[in-house]
Protein backbone atom coordinates (compact mmCIF):
# COMPACT_ATOMS: atom_id res chain seq x y z
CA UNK A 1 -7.73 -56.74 57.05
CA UNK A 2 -5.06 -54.14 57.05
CA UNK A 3 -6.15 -50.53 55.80
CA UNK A 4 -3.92 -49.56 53.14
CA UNK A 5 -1.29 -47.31 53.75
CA UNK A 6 -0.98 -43.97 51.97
CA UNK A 7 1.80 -43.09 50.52
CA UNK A 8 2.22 -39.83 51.36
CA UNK A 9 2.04 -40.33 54.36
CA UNK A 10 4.39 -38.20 56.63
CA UNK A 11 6.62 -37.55 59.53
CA UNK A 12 7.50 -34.51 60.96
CA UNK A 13 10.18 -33.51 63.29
CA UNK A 14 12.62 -30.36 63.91
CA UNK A 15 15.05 -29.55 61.65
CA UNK A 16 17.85 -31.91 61.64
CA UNK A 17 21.23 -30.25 60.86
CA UNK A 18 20.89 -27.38 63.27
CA UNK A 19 17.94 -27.65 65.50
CA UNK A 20 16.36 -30.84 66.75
CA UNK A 21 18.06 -32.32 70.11
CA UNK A 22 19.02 -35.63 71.42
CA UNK A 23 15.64 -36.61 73.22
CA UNK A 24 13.56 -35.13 70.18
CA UNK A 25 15.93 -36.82 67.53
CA UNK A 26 15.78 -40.10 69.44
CA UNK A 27 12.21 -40.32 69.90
CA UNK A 28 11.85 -39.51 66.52
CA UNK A 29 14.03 -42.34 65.20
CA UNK A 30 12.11 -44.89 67.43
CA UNK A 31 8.88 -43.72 65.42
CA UNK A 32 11.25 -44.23 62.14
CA UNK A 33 12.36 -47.28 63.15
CA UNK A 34 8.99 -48.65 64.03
CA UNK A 35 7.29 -48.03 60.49
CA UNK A 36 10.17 -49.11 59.13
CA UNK A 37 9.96 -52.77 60.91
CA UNK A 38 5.65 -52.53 59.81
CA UNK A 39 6.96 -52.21 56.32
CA UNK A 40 5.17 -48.58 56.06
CA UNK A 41 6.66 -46.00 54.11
CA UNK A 42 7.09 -42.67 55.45
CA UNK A 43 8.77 -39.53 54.41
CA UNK A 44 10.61 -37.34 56.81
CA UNK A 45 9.60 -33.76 57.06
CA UNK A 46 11.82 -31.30 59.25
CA UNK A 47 9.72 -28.21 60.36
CA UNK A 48 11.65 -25.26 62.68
CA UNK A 49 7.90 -25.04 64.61
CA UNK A 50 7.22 -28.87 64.63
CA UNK A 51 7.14 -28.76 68.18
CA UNK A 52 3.83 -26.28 67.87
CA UNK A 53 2.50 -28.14 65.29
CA UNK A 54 2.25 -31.49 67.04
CA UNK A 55 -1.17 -32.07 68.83
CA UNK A 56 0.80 -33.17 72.08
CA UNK A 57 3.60 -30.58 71.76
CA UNK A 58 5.71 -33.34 71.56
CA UNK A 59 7.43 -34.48 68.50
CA UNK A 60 7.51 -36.75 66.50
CA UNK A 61 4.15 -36.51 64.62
CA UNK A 62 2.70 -38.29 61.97
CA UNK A 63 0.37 -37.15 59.34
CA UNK A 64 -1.45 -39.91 57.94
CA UNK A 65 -4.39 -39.29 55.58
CA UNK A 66 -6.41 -36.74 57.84
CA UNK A 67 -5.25 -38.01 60.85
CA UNK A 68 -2.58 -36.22 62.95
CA UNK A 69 -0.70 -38.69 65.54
CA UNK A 70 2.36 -37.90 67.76
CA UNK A 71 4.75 -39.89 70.19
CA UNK A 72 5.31 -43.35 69.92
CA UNK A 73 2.56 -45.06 72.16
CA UNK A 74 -0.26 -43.59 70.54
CA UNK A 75 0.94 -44.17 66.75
CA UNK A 76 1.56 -47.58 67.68
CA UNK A 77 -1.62 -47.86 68.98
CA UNK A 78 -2.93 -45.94 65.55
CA UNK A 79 -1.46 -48.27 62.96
CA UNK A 80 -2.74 -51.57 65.23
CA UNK A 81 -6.08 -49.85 64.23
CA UNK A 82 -4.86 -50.11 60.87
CA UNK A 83 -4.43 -53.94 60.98
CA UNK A 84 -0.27 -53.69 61.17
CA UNK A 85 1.35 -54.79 65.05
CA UNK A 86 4.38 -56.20 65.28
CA UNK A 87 3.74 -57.23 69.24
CA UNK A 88 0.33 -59.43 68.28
CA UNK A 89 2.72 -63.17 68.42
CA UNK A 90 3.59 -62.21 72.48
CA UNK A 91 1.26 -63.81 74.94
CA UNK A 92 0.16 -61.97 77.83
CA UNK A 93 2.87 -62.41 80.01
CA UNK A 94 5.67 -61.29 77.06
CA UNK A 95 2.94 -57.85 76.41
CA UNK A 96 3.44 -57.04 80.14
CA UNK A 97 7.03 -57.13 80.03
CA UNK A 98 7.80 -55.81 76.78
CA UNK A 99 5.80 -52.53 78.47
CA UNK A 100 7.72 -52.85 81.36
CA UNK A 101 10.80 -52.38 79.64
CA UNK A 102 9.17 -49.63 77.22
CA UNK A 103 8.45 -47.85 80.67
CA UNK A 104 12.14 -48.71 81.57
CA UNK A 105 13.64 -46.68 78.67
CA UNK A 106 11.15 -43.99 79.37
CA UNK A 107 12.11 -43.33 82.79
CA UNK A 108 15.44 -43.62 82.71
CA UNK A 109 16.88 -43.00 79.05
CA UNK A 110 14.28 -40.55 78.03
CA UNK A 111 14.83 -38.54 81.38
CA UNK A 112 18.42 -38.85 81.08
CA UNK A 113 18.62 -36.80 77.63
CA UNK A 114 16.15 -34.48 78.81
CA UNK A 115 18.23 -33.99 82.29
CA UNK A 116 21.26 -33.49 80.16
CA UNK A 117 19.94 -31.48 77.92
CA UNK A 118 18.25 -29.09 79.95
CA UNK A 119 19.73 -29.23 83.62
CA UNK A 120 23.67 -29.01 82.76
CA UNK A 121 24.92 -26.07 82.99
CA UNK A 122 27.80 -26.35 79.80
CA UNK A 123 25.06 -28.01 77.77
CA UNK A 124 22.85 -26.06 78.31
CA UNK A 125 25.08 -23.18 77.17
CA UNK A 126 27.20 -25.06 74.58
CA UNK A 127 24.44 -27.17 72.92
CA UNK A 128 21.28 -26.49 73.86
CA UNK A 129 20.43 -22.79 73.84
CA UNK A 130 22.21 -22.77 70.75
CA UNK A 131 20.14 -25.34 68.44
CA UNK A 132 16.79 -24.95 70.65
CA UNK A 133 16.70 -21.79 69.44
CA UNK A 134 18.28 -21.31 65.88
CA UNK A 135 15.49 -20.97 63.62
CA UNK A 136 14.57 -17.84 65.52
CA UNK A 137 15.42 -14.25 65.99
CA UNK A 138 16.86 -12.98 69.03
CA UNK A 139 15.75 -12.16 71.77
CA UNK A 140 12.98 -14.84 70.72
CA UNK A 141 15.06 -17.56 70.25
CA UNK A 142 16.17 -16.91 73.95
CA UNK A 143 12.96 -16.48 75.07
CA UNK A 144 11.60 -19.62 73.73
CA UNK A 145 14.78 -21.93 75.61
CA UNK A 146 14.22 -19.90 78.70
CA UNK A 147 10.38 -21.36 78.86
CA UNK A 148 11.34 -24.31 77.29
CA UNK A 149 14.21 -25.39 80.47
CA UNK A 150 11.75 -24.19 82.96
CA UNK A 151 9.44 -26.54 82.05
CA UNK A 152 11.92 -29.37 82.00
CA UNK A 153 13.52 -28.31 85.17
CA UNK A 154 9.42 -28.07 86.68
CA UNK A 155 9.22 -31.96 85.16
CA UNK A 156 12.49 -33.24 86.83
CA UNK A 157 11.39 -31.18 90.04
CA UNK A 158 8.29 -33.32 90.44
CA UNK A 159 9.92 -36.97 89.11
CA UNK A 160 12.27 -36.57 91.66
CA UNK A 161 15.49 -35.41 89.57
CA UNK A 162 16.13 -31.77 89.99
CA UNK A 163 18.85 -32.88 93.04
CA UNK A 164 20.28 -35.36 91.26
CA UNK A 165 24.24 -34.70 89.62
CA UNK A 166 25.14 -35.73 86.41
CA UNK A 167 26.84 -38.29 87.84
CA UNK A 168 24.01 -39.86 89.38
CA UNK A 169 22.43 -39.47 86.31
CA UNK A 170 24.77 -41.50 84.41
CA UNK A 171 24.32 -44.25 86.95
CA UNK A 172 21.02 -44.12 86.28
CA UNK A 173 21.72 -44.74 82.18
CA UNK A 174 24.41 -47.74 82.90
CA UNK A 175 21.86 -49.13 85.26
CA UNK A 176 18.93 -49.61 82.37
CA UNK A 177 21.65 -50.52 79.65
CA UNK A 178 22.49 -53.43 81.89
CA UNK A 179 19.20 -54.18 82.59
CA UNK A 180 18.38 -54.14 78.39
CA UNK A 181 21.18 -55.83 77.90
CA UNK A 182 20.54 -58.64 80.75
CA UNK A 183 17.33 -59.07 78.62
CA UNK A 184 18.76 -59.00 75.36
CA UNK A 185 21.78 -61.65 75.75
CA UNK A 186 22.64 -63.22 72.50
CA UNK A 187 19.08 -63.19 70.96
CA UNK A 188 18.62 -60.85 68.08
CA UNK A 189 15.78 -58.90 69.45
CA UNK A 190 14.55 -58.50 73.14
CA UNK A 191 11.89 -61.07 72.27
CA UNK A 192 13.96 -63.53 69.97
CA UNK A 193 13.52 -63.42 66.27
CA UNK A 194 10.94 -60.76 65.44
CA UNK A 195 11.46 -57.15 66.28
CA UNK A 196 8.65 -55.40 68.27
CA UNK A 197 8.40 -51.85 69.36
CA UNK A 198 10.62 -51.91 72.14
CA UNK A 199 13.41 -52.72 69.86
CA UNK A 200 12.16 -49.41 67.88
CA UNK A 201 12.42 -47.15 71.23
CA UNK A 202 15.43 -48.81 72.82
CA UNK A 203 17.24 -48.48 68.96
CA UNK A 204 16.05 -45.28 68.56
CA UNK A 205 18.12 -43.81 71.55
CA UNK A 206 20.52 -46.18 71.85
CA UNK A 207 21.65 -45.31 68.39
CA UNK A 208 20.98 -41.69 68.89
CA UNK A 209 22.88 -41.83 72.17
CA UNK A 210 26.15 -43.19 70.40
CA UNK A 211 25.94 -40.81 67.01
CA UNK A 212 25.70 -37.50 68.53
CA UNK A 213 28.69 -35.35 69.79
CA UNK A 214 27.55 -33.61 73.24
CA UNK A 215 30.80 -31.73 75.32
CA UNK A 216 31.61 -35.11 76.64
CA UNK A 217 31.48 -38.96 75.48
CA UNK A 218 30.43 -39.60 78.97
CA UNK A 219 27.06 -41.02 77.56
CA UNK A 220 27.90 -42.78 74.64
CA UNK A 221 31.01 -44.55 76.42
CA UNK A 222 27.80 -45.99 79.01
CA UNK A 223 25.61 -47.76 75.94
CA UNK A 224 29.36 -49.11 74.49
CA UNK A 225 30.23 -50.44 77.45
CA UNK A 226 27.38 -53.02 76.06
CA UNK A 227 28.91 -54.76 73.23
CA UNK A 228 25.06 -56.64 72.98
CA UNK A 229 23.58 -53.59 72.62
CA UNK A 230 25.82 -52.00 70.54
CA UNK A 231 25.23 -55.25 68.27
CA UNK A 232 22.06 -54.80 68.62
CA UNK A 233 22.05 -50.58 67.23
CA UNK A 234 24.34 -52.36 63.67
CA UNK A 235 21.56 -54.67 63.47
CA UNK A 236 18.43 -52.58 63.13
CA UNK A 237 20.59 -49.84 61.37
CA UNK A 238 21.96 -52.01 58.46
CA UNK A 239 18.37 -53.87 58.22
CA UNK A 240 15.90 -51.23 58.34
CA UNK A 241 17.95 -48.18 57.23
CA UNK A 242 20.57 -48.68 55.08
CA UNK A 243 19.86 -48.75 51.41
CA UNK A 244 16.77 -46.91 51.94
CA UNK A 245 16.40 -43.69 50.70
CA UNK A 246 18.26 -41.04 52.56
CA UNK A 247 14.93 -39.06 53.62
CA UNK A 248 13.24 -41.84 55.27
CA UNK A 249 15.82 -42.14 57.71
CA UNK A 250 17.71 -40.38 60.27
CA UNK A 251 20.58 -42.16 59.43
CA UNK A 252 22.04 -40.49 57.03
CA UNK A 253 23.60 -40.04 60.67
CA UNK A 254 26.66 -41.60 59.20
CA UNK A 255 27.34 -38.00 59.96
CA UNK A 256 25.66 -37.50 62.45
CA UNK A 257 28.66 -37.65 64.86
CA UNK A 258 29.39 -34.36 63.02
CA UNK A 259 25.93 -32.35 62.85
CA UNK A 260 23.40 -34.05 64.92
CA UNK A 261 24.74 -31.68 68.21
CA UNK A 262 27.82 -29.92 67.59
């Protein structure tokens, strides 16, 4: 029997007008969008030291009763144990791919925002060193993107990346949006009429992806070139977000094209 869930239960992330970035913000909405699809509540708590808080040093977390969960795989795996899964009507075969494709997104999407992010030079300057380090004082607000980028650009060293251009990169993004949306087609979800949560984490930075303003549109015009999946982002957004109240959702990114990176 399902545990029940508490209602103050909580989500925390960085701040979201002038801090949090495109890889936090997305994972973070494919956490949202998860619960959301459960049918569990959760408020939306921005912290300027989430990233410390979080057990994993990752963000999202969740805070549920005395439990503290972050990053999508393991608070799926957290409110299964609570009796709610949205993946339990796949059979094997279905499980294996939907993780494929949750790997898929990982790899490439994931790595792409991070790469971006943290490895191009006018971002970098523009965006990133900017919001990464606005809650703090200088020089610690330097400080902390300084250590922050090195250990991205130590991660992409070691996946493989650190050589690649941005243009390579991009190939890399149009590649797994065709490969989503060869999966997709004209079904409403990646596996037909119920979502599961690899519609959470492909929505999640998908919809990210094509609500925030970086230097270029570069990105964005990749995931648009896929009317499916563009569909797909009006879909979840208008079902699972609108009409609920503004702090449960990131999506009071209606102006987001505005503040979520300036």
């Amino acid at each position: 029997a399902a545990e029940p869930w508490p209602e103050n239960a909580a989500l925390y992330q960085q701040l979201k007008e002038e801090q949090i970035l495109l890889s936090d913000n997305a994972s973070s909405l494919a956490v949202q969008a998860f619960l959301q699809m459960c049918n569990l509540p959760i408020r939306v708590i921005c912290r300027a030291n989430a990233e410390y808080m979080s057990p994993s040093g990752k963000v999202p977390f969740i805070h549920v009763g005395n439990q503290v969960v972050s990053e999508l795989g393991p608070i799926v795996q957290f409110v299964k144990a609570k009796g709610h899964s949205l993946s339990d009507g796949l059979d094997e075969v279905q499980k294996a791919e939907m993780k494929a494709y949750m790997e898929l997104v990982n790899n490439m999407l994931l790595t792409a925002e991070l790469y971006l992010q943290w490895c191009d030079d006018v971002t970098v300057e523009e965006i990133t060193h900017p919001r990464y380090g606005s809650p703090y004082p200088w020089p610690l607000n330097r400080i902390l993107s300084y250590q922050k980028q090195w250990e991205v650009k130590r991660k992409m060293k070691a996946i493989g990346w650190a050589g690649k251009t941005l243009e390579q990169v991009l190939e890399d993004v149009d590649q797994c949006c065709h490969a989503l949306s060869q999966r997709l087609g004209t079904q409403p979800y990646f596996f037909n009429k119920q979502p599961t949560e690899l519609d959470a984490l492909v929505f999640g930075h998908l919809f990210t992806i094509l609500t925030t303003q970086l230097i270029t549109d570069e990105l964005s015009e990749k995931v648009k070139n896929y009317s499916n999946l563009t569909a797909f982002c009006r879909r979840i957004e208008q079902q699972y977000f609108e009409g609920h109240e503004k702090e449960s959702s990131t999506i009071a990114a209606r102006s987001a094209k505005k503040s979520l990176l300036r």
